[in-house]
N, C-alpha and C. Protein backbone atom coordinates (compact mmCIF):
# COMPACT_ATOMS: atom_id res chain seq x y z
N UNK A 1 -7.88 9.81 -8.09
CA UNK A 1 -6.86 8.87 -7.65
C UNK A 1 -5.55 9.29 -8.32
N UNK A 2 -4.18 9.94 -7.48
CA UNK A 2 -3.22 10.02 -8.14
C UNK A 2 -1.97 8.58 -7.73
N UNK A 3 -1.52 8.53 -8.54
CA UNK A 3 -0.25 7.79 -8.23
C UNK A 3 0.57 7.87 -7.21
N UNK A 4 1.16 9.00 -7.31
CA UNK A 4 1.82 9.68 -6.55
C UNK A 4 1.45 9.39 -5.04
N UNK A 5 0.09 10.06 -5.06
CA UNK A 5 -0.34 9.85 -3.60
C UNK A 5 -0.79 8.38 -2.44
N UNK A 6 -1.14 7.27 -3.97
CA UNK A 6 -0.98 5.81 -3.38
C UNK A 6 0.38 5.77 -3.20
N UNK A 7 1.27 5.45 -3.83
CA UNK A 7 2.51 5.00 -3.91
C UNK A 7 3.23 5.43 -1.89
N UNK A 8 3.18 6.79 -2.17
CA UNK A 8 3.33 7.50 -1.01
C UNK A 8 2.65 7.01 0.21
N UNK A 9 1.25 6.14 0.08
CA UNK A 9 0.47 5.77 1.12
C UNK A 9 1.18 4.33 1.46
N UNK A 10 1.09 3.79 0.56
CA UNK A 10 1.87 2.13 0.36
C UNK A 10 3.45 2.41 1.09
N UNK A 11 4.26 3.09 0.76
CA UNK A 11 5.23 3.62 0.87
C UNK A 11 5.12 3.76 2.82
N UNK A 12 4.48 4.74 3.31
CA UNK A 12 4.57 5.11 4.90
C UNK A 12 3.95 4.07 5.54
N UNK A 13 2.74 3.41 4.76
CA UNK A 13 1.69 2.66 5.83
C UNK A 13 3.29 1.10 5.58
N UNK A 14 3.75 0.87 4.78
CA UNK A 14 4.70 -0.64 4.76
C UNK A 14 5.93 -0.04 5.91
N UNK A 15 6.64 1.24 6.06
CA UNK A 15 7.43 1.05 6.68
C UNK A 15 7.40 1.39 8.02
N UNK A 16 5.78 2.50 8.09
CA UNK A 16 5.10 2.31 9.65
C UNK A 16 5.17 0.99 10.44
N UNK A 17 4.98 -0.37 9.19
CA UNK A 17 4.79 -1.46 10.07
C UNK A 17 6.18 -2.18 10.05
N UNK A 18 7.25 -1.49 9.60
CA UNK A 18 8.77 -2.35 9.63
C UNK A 18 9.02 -3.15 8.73
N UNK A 19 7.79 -3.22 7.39
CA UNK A 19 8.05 -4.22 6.20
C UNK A 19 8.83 -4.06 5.30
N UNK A 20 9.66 -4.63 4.72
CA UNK A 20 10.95 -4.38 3.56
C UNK A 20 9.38 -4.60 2.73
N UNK A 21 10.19 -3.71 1.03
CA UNK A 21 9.10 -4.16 -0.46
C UNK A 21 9.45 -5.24 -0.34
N UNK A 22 10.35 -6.24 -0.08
CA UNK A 22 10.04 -7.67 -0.69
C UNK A 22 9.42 -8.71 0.39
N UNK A 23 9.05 -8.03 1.89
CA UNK A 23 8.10 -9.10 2.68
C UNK A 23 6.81 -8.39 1.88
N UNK A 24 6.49 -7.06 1.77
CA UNK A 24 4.90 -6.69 1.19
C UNK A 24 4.77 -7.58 0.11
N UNK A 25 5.43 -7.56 -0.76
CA UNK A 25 5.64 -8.40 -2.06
C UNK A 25 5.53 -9.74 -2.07
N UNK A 26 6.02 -10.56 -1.18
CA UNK A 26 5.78 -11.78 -1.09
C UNK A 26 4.23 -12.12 -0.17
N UNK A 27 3.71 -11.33 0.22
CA UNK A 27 2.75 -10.74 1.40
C UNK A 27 1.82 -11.02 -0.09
N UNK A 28 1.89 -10.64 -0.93
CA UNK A 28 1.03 -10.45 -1.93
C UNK A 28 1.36 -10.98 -3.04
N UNK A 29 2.31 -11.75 -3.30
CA UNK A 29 2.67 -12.64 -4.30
C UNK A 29 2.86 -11.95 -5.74
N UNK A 30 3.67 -10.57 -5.75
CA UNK A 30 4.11 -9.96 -6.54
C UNK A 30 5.69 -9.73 -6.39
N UNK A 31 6.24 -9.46 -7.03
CA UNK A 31 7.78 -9.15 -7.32
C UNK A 31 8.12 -7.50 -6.39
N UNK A 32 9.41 -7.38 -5.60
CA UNK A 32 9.46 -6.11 -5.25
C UNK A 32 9.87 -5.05 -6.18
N UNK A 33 10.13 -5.33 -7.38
CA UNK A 33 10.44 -4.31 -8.09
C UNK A 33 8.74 -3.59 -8.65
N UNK A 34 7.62 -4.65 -8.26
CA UNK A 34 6.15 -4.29 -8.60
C UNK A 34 5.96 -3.37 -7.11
N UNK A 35 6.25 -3.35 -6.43
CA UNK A 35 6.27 -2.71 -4.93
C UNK A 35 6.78 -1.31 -5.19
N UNK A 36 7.93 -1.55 -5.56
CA UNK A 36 8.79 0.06 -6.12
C UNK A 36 8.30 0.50 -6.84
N UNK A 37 7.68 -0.05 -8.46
CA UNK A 37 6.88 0.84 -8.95
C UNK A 37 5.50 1.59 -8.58
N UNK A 38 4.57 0.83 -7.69
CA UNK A 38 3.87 1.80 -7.01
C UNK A 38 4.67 2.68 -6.29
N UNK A 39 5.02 2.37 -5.42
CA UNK A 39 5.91 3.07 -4.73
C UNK A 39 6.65 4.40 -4.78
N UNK A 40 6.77 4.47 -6.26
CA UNK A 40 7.57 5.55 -6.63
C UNK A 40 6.33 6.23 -7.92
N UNK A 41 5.05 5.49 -7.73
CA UNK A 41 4.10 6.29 -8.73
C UNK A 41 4.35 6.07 -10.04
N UNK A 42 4.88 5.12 -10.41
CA UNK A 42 4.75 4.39 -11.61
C UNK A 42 3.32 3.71 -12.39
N UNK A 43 2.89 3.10 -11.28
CA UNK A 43 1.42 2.89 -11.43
C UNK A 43 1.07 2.28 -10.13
N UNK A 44 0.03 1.69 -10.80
CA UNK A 44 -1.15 1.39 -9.37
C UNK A 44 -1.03 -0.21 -9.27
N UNK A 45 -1.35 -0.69 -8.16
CA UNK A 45 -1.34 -1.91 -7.66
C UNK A 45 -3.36 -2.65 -8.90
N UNK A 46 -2.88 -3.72 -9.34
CA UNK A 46 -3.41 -4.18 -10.07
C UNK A 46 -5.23 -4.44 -9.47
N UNK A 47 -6.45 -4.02 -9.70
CA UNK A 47 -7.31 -3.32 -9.29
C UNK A 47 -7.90 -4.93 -8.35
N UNK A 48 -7.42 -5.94 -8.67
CA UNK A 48 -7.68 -7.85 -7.78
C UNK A 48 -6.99 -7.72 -6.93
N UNK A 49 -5.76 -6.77 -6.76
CA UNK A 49 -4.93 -7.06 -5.44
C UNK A 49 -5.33 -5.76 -4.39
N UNK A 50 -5.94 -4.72 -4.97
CA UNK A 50 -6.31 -3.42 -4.13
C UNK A 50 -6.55 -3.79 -2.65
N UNK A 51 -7.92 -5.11 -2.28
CA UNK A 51 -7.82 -5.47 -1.07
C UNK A 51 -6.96 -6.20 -0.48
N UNK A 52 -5.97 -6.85 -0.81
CA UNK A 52 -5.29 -7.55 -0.13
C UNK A 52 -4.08 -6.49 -0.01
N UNK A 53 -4.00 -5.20 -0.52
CA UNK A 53 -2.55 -4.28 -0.13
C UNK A 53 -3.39 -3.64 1.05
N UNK A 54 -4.52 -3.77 0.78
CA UNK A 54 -4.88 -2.85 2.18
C UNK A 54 -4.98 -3.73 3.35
N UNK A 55 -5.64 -4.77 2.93
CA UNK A 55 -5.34 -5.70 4.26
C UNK A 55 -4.26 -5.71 4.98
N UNK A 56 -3.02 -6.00 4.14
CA UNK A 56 -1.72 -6.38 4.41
C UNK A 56 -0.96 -5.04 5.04
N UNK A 57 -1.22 -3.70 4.64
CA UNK A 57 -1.10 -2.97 5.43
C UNK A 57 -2.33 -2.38 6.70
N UNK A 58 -3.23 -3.01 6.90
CA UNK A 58 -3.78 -2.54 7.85
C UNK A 58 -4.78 -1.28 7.42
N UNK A 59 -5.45 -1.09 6.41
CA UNK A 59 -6.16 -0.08 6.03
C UNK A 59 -7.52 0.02 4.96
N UNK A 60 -8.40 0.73 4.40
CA UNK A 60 -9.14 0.18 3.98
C UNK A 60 -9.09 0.54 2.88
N UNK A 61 -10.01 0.05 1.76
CA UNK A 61 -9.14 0.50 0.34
C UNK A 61 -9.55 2.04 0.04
N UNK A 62 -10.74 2.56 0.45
CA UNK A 62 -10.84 4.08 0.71
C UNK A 62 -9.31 5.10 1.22
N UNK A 63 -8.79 4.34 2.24
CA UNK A 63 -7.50 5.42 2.92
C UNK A 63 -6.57 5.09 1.80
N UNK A 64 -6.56 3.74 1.41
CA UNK A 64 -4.94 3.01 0.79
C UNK A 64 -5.55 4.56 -1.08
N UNK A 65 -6.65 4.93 -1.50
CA UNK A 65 -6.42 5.10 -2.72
C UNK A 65 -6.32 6.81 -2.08
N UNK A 66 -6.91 7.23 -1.39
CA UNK A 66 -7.05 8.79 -0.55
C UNK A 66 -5.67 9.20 -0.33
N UNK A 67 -5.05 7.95 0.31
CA UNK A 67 -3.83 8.92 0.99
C UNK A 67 -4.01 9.38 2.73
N UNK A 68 -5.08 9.27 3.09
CA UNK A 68 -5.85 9.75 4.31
C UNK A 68 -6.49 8.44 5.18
N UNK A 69 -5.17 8.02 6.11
CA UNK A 69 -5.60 7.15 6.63
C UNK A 69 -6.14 7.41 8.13
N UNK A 70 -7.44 7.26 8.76
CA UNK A 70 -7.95 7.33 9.61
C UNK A 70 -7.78 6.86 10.98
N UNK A 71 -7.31 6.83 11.68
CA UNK A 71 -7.51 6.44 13.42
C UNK A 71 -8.18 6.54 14.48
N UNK A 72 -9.11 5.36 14.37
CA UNK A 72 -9.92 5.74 15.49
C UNK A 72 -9.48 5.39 16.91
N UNK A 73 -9.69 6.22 17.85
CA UNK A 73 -9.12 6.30 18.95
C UNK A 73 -10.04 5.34 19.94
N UNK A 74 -11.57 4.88 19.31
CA UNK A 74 -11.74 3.93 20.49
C UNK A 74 -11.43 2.44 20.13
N UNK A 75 -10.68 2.09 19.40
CA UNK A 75 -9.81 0.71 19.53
C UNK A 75 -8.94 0.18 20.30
């Protein structure tokens, strides 16, 4: 698990969906400057909120820590 590479996942999968850090943030009842620091690989989203960042972006907590988010095409 690198930083870097969540932050980066959190980062494309929030603005894939048009979310500012401070709707994810309030989405999850953290501060956006806690958004930016994943974000920028500072650290990791606190290991109680892991499912609800993936929820909130649409992913599962496997892709959200990988970096490698999956699409299946028969949905």
């Amino acid at each position: 698990m690198d930083a870097k590479i969540v932050g980066a996942t959190i980062s494309a999968l929030r603005k894939r969906d048009g979310m500012t850090q401070a709707e994810l943030a309030a989405a999850l009842s953290v501060s956006d400057k806690t958004v930016s620091k994943w974000e920028n690989g500072k650290g990791y989203p606190d290991i109680s909120l892991l499912e609800n960042v993936a929820e909130a972006l649409g992913v599962s907590v496997a892709e959200l820590l990988s970096g490698q988010v999956v699409r299946n095409g028969n949905v």
